[in-house]
PDB file of N, CA and C in Angstrom:
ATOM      1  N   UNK A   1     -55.391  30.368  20.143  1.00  0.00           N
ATOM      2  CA  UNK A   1     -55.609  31.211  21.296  1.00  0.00           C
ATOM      3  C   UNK A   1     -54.379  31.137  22.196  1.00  0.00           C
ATOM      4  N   UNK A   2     -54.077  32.379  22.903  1.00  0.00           N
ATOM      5  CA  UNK A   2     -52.902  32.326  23.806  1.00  0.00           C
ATOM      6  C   UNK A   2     -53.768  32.969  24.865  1.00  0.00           C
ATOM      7  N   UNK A   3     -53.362  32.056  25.896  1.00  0.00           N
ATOM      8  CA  UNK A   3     -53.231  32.864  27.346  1.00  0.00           C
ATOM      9  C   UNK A   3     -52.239  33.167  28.365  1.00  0.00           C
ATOM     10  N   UNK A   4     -51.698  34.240  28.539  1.00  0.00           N
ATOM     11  CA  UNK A   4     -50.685  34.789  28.978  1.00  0.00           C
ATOM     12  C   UNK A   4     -51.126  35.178  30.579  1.00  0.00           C
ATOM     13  N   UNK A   5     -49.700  34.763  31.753  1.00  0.00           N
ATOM     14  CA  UNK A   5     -50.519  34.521  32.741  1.00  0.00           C
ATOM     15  C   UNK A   5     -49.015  35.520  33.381  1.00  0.00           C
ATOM     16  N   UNK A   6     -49.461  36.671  34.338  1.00  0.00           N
ATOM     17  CA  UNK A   6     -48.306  37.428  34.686  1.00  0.00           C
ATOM     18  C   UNK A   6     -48.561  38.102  36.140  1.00  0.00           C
ATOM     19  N   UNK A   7     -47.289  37.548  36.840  1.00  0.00           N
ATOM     20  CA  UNK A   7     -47.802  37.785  38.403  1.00  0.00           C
ATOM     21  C   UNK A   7     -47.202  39.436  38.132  1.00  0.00           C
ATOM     22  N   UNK A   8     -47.580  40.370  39.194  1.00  0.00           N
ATOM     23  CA  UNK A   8     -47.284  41.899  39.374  1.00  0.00           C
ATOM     24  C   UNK A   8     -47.113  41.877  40.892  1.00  0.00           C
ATOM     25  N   UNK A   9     -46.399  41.263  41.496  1.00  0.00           N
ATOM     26  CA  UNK A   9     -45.813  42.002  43.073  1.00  0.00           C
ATOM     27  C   UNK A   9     -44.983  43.069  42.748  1.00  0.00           C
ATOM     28  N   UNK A  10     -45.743  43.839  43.862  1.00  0.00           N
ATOM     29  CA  UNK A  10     -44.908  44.868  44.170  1.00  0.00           C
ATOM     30  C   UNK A  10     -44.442  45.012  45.828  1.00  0.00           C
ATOM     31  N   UNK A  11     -43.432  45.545  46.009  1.00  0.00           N
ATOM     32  CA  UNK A  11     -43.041  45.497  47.525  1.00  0.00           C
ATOM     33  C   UNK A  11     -42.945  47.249  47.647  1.00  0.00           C
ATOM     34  N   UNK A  12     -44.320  48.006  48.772  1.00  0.00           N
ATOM     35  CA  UNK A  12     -43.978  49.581  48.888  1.00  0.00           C
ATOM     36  C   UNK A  12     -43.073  49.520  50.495  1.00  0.00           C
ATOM     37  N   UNK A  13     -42.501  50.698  50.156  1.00  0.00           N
ATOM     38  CA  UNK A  13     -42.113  51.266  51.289  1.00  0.00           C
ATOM     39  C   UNK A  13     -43.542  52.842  51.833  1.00  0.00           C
ATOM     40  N   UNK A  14     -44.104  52.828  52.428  1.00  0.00           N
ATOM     41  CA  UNK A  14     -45.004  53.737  52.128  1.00  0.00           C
ATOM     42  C   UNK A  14     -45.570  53.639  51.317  1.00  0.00           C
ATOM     43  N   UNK A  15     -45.510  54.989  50.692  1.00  0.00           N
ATOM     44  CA  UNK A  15     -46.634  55.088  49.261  1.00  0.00           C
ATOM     45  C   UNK A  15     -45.798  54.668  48.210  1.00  0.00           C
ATOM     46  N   UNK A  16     -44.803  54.506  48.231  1.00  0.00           N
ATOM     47  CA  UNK A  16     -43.740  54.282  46.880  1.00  0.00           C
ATOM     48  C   UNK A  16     -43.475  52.877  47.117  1.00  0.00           C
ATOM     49  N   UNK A  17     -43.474  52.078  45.530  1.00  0.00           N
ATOM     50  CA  UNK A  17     -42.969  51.301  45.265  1.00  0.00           C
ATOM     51  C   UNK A  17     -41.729  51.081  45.434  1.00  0.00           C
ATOM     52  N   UNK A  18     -40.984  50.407  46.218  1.00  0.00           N
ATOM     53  CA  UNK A  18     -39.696  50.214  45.993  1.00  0.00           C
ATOM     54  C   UNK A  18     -39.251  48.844  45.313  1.00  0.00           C
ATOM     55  N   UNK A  19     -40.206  47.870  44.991  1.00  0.00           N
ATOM     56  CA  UNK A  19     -39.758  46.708  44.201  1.00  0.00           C
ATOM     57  C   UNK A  19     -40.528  46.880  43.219  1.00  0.00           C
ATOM     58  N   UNK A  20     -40.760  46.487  42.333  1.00  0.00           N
ATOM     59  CA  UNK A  20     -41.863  46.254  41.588  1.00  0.00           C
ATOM     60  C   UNK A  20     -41.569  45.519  39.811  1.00  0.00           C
ATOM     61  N   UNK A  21     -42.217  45.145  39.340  1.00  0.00           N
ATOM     62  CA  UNK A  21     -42.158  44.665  37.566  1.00  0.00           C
ATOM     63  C   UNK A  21     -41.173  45.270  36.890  1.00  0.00           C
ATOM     64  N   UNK A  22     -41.665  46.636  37.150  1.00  0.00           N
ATOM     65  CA  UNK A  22     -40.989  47.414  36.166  1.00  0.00           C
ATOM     66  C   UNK A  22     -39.491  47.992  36.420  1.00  0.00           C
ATOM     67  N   UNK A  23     -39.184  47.755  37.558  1.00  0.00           N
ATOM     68  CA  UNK A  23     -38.198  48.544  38.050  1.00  0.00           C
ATOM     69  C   UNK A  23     -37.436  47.399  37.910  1.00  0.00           C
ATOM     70  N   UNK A  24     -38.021  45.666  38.755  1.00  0.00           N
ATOM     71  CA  UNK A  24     -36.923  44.746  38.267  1.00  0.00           C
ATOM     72  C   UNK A  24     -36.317  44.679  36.753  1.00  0.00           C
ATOM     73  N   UNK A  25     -37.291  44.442  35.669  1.00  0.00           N
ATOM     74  CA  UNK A  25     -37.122  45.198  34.414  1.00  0.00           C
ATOM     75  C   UNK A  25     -35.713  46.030  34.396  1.00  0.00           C
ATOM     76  N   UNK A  26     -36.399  47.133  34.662  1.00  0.00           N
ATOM     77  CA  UNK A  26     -34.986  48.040  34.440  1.00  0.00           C
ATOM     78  C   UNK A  26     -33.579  47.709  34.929  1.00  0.00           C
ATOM     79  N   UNK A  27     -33.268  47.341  36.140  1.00  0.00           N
ATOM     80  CA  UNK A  27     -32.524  46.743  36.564  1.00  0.00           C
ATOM     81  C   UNK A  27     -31.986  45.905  35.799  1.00  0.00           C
ATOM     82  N   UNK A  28     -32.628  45.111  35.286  1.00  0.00           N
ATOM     83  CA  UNK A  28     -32.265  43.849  34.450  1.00  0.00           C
ATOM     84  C   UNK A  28     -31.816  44.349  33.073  1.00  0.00           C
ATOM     85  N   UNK A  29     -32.562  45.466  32.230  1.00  0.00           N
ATOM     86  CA  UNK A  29     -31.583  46.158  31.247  1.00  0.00           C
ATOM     87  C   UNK A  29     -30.086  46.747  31.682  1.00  0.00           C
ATOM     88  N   UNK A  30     -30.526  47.407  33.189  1.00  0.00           N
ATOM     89  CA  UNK A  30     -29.293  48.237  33.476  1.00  0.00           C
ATOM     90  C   UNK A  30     -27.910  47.232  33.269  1.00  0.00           C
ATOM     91  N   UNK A  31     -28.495  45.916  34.161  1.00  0.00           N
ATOM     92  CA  UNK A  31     -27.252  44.845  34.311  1.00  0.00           C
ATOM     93  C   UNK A  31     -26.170  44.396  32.972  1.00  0.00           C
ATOM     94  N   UNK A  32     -27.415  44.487  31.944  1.00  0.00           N
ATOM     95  CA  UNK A  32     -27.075  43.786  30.301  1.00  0.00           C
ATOM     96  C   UNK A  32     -26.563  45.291  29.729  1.00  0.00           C
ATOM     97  N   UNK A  33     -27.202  46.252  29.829  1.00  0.00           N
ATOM     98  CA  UNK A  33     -26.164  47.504  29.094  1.00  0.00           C
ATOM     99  C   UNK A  33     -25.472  48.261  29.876  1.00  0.00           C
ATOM    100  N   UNK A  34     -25.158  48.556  31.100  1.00  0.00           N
ATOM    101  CA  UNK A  34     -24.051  48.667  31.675  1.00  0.00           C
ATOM    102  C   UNK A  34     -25.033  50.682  31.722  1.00  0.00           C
ATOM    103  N   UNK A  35     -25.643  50.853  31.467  1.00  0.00           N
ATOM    104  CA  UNK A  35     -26.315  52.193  31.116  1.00  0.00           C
ATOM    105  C   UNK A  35     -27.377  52.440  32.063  1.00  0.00           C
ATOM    106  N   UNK A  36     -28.254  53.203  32.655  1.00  0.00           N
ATOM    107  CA  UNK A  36     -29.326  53.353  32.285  1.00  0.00           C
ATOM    108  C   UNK A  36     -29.678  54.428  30.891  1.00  0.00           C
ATOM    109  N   UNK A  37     -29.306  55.089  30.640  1.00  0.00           N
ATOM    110  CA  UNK A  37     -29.688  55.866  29.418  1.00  0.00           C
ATOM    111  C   UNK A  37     -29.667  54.244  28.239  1.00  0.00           C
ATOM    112  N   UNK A  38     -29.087  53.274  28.190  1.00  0.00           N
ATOM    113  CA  UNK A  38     -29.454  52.292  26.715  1.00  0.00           C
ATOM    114  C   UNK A  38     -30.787  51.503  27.468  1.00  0.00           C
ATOM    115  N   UNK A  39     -30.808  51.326  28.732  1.00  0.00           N
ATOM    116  CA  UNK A  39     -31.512  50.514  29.339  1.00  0.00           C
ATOM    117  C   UNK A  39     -33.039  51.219  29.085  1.00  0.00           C
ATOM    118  N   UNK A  40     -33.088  52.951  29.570  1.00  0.00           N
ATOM    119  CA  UNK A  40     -33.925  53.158  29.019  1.00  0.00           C
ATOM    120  C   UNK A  40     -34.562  53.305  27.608  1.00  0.00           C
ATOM    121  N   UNK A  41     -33.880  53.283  26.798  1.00  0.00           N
ATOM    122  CA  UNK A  41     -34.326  53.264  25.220  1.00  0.00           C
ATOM    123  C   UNK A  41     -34.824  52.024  25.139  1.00  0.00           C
ATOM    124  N   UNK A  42     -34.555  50.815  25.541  1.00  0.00           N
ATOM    125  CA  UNK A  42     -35.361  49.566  25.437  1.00  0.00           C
ATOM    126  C   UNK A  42     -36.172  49.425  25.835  1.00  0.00           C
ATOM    127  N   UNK A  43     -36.920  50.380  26.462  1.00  0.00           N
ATOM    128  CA  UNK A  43     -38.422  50.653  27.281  1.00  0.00           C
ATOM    129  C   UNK A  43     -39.009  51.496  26.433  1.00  0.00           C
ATOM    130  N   UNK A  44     -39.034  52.245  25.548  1.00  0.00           N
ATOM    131  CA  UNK A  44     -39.063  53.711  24.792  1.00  0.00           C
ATOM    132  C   UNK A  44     -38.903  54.836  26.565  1.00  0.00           C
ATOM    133  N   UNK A  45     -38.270  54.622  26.906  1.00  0.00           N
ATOM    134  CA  UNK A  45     -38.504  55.787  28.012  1.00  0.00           C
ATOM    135  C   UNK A  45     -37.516  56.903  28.123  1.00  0.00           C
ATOM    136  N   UNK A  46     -37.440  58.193  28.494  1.00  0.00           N
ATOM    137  CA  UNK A  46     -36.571  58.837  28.434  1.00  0.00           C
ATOM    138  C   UNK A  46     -35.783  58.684  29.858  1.00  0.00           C
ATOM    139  N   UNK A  47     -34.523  59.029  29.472  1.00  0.00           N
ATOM    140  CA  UNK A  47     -33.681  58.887  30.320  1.00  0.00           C
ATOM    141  C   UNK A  47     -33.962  59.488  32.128  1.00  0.00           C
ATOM    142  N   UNK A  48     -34.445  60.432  31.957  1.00  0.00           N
ATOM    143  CA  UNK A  48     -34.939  61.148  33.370  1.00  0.00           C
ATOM    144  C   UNK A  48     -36.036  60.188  34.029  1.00  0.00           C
ATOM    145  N   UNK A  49     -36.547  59.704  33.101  1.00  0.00           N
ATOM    146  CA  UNK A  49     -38.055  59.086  33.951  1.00  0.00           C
ATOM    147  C   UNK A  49     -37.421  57.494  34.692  1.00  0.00           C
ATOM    148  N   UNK A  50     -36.217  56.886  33.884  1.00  0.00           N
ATOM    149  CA  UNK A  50     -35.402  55.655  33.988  1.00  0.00           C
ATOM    150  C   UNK A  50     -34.791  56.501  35.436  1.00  0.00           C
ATOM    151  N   UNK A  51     -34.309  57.252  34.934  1.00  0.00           N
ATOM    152  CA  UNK A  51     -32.781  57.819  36.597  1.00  0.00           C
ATOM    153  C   UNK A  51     -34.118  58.277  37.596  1.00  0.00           C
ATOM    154  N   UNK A  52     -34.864  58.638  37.571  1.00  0.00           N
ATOM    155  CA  UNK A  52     -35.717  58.569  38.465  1.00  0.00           C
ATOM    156  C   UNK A  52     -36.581  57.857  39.424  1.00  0.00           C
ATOM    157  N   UNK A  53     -36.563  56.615  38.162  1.00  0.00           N
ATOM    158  CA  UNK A  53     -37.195  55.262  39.033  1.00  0.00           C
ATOM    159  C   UNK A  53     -35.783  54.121  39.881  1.00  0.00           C
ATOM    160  N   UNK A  54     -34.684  54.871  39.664  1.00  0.00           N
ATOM    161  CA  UNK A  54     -33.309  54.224  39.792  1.00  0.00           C
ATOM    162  C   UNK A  54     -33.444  55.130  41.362  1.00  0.00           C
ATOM    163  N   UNK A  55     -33.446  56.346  41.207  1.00  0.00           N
ATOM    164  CA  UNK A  55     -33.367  57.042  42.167  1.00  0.00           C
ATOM    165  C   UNK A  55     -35.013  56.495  43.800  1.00  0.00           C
ATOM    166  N   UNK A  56     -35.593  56.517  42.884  1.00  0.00           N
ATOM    167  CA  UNK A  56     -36.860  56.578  43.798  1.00  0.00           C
ATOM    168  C   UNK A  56     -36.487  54.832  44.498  1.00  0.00           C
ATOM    169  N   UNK A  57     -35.979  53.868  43.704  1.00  0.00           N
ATOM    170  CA  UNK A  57     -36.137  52.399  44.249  1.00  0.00           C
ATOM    171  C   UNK A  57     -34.572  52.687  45.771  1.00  0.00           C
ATOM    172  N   UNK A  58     -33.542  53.409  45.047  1.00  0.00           N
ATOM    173  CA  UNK A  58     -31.941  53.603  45.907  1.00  0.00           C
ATOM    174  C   UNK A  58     -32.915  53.941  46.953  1.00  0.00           C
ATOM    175  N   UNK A  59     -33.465  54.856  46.835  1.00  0.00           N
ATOM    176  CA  UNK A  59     -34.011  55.778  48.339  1.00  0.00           C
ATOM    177  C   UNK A  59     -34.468  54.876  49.658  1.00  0.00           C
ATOM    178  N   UNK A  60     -35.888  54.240  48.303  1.00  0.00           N
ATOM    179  CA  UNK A  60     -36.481  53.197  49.445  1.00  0.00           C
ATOM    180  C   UNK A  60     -35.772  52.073  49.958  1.00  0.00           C
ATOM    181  N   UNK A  61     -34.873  51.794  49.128  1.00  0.00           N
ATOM    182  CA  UNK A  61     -34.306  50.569  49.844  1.00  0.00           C
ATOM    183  C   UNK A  61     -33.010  50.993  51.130  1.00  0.00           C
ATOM    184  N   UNK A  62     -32.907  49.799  52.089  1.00  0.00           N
ATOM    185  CA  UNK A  62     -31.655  50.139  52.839  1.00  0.00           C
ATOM    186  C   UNK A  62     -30.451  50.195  52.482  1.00  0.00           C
ATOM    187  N   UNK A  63     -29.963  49.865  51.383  1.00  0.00           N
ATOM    188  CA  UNK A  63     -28.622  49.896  50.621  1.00  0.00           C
ATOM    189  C   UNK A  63     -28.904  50.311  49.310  1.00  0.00           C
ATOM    190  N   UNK A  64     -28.160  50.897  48.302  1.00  0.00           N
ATOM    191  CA  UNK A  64     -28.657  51.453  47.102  1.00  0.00           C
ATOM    192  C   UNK A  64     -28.840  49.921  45.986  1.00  0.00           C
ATOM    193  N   UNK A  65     -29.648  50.013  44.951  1.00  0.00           N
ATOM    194  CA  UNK A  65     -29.709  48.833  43.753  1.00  0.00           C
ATOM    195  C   UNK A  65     -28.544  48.782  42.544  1.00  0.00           C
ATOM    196  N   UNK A  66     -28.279  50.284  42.220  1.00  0.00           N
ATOM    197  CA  UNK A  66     -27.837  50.922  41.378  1.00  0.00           C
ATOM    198  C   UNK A  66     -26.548  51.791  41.773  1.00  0.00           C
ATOM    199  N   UNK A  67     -25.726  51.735  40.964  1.00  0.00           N
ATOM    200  CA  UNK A  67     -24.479  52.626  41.459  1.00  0.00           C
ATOM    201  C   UNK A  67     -23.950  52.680  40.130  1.00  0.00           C
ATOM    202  N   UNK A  68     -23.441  54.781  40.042  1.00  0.00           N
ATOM    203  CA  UNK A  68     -23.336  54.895  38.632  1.00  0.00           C
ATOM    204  C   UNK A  68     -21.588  55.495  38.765  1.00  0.00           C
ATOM    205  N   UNK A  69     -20.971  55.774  38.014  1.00  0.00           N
ATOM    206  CA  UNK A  69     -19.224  56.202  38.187  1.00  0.00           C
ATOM    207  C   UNK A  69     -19.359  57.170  37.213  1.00  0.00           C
ATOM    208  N   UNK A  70     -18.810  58.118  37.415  1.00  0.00           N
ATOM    209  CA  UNK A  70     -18.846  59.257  36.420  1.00  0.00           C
ATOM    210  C   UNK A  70     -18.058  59.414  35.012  1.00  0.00           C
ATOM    211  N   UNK A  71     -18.509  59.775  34.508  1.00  0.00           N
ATOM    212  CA  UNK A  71     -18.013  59.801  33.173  1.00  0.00           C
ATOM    213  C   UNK A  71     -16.398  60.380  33.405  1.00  0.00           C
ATOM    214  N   UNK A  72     -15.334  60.085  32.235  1.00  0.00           N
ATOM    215  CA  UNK A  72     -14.353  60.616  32.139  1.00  0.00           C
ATOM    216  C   UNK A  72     -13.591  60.478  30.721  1.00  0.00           C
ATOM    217  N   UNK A  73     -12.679  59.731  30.215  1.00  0.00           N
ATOM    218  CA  UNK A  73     -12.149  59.575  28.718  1.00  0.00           C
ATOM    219  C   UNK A  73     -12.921  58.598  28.402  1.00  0.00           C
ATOM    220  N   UNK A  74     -13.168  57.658  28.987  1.00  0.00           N
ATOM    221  CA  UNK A  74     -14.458  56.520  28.779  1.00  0.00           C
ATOM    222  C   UNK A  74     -15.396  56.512  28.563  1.00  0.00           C
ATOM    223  N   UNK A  75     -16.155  57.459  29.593  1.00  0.00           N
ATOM    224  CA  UNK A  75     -17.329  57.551  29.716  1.00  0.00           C
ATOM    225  C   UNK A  75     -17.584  56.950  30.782  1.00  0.00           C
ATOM    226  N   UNK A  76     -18.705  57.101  31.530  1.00  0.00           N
ATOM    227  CA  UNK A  76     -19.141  56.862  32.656  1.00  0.00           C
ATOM    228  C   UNK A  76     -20.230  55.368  32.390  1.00  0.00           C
ATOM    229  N   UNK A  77     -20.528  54.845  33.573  1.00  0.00           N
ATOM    230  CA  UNK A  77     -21.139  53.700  33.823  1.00  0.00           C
ATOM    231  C   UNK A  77     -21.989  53.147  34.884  1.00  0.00           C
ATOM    232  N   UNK A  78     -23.037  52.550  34.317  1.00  0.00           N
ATOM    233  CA  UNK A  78     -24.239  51.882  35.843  1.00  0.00           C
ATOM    234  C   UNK A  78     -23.411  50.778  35.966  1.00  0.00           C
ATOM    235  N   UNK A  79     -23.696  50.239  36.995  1.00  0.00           N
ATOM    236  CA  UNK A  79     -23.573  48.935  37.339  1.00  0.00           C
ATOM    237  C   UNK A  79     -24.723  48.312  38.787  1.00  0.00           C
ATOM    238  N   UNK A  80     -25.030  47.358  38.889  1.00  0.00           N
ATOM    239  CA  UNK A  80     -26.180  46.657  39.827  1.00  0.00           C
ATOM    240  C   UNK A  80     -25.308  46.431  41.280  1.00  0.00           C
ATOM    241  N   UNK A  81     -25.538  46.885  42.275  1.00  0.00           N
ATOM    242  CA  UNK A  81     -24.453  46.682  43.194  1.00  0.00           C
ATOM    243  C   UNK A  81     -24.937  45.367  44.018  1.00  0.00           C
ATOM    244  N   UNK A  82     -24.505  44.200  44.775  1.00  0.00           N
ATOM    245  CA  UNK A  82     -25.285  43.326  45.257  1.00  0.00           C
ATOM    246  C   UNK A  82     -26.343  43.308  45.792  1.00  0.00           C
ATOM    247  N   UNK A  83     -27.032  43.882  46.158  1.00  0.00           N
ATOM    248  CA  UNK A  83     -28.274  44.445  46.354  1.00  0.00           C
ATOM    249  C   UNK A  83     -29.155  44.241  45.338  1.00  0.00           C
ATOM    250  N   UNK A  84     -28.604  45.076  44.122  1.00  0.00           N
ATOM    251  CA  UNK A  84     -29.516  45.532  42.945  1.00  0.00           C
ATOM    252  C   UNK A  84     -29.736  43.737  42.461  1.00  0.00           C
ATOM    253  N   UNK A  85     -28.585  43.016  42.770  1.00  0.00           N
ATOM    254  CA  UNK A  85     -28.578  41.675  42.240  1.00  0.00           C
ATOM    255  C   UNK A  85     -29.107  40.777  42.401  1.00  0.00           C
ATOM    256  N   UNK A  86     -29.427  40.922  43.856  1.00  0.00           N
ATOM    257  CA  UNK A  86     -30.446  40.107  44.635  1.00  0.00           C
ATOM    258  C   UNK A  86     -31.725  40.388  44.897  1.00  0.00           C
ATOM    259  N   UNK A  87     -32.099  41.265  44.237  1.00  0.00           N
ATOM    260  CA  UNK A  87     -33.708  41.625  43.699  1.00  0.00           C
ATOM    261  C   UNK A  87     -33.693  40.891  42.586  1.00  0.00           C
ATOM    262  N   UNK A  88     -33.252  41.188  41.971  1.00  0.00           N
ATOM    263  CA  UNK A  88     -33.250  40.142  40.583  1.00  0.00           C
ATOM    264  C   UNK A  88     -33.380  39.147  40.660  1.00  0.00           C
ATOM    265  N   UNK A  89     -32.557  38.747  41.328  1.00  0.00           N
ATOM    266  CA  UNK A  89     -32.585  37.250  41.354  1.00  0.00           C
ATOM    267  C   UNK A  89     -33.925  36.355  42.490  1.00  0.00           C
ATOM    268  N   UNK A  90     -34.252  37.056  44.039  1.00  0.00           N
ATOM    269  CA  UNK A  90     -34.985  36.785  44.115  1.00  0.00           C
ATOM    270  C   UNK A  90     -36.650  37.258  43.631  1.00  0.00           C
ATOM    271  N   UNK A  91     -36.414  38.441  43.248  1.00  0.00           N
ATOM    272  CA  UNK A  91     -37.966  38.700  42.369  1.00  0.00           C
ATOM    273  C   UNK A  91     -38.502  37.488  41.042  1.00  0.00           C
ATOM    274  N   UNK A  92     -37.528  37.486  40.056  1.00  0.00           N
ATOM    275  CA  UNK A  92     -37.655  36.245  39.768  1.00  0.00           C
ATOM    276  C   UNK A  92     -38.080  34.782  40.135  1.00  0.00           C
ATOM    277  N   UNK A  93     -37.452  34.595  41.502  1.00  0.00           N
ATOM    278  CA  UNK A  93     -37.424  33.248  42.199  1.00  0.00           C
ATOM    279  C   UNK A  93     -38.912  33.526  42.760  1.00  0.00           C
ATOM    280  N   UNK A  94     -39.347  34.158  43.219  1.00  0.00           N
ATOM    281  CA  UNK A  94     -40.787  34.983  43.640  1.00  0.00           C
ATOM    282  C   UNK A  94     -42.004  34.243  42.583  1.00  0.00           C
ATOM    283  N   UNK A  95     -41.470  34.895  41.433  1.00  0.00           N
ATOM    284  CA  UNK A  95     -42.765  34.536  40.122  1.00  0.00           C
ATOM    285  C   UNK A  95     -42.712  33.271  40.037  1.00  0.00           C
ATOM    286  N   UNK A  96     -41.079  32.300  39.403  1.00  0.00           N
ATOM    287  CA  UNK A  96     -41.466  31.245  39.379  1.00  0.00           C
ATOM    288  C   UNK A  96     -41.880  30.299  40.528  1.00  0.00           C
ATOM    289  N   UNK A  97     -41.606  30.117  41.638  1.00  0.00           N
ATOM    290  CA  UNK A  97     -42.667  29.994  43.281  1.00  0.00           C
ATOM    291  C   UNK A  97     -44.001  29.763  42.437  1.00  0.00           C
ATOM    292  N   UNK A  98     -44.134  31.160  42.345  1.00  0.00           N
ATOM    293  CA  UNK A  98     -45.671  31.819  42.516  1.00  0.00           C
ATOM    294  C   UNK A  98     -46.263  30.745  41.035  1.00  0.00           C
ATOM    295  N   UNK A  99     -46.028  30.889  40.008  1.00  0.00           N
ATOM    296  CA  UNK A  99     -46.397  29.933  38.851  1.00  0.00           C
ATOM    297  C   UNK A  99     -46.388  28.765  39.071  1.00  0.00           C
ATOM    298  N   UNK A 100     -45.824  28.019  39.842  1.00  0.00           N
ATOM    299  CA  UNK A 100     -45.318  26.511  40.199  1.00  0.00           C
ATOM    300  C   UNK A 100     -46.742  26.490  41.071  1.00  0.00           C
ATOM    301  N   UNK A 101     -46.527  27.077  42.053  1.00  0.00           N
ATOM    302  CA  UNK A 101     -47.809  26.749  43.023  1.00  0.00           C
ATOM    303  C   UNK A 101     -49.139  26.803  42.065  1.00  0.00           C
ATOM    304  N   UNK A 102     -49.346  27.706  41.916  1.00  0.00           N
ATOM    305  CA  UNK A 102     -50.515  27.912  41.197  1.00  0.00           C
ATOM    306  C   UNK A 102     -51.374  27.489  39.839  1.00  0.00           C
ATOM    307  N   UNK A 103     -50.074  26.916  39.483  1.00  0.00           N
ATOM    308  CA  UNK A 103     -49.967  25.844  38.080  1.00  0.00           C
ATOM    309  C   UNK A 103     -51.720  25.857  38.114  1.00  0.00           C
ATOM    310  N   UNK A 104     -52.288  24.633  38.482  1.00  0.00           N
ATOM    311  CA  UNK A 104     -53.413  23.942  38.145  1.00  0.00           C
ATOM    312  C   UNK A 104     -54.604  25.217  38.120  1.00  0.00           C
ATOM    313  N   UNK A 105     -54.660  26.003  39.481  1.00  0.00           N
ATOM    314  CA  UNK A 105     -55.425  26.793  39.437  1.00  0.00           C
ATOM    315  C   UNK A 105     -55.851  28.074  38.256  1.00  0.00           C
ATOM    316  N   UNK A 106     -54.400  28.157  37.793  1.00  0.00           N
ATOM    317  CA  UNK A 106     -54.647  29.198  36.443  1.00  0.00           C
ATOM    318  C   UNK A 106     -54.628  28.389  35.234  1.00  0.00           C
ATOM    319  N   UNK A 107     -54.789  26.781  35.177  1.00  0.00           N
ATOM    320  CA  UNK A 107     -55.025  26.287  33.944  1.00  0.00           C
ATOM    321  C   UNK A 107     -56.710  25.798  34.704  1.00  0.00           C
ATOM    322  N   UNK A 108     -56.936  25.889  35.320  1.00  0.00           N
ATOM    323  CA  UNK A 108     -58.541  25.964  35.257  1.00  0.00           C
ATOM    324  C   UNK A 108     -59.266  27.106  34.988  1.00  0.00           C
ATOM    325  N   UNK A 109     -58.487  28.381  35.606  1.00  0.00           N
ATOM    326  CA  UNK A 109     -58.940  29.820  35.098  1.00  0.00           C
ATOM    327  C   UNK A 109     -58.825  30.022  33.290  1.00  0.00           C
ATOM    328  N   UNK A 110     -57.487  29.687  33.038  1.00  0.00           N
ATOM    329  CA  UNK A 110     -57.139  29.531  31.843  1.00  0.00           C
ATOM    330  C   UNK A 110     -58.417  28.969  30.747  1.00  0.00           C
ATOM    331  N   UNK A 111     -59.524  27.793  30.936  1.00  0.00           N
ATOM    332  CA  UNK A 111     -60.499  27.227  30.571  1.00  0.00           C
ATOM    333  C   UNK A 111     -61.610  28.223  30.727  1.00  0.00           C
ATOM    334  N   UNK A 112     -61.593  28.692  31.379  1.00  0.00           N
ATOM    335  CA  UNK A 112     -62.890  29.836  31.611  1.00  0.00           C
ATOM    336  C   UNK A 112     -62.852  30.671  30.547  1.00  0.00           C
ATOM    337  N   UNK A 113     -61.466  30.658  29.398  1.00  0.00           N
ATOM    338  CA  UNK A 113     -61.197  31.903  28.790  1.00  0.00           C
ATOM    339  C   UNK A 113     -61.979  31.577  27.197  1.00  0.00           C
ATOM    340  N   UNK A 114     -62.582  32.180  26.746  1.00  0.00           N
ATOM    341  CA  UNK A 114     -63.311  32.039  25.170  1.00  0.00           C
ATOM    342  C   UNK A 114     -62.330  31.779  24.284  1.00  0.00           C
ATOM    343  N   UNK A 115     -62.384  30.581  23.426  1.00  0.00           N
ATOM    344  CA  UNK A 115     -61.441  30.303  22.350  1.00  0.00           C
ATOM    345  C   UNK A 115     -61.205  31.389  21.233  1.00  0.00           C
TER     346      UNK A 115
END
């Protein structure tokens, strides 16, 4: 038996998410492929729905996450601007917090669960 234990904060601005799982996620592909278009294929997602959640998180936040350079003989490129970096890093720092504290309490929940 496995029990898999997964915090989901999200931080809205309004009605929109501007932090959230999935977006740190993306971020975190964006950082490792330098893309969002490769970042989204590692999600199965299409590219519009990825530049959209890139777009919707830039908006809400006070400084942008994401910053892209336009293509030219190279080709163009994402990159995480410090901002984008320090979601990462503290969203992360967030969960493990959040797991550390809670240790005992979700291995007693954890027991409640049918073998």
């Amino acid at each position: 038996m496995t029990v898999a234990v997964q915090f989901r904060l999200r931080l809205y601005r309004d009605a929109t998410i501007a932090i959230g799982p999935g977006k740190v996620a993306l971020l975190e592909a964006i950082a490792e492929t330098g893309s969002i278009s490769a970042a989204a294929k590692r999600f199965d997602m299409s590219y519009r729905r990825a530049w959209l959640l890139v777009d919707e998180m830039n908006r809400a936040l006070a400084a942008p996450a994401v910053a892209a350079s336009a293509g030219g003989a190279h080709g163009g490129g994402t990159r995480l601007t410090d901002v984008g970096e320090e979601i990462v890093r503290r969203y992360r720092a967030v969960e493990s917090i959040a797991r550390q504290a809670a240790a005992s309490e979700i291995e007693e929940l954890g027991r409640l669960i049918a073998p």
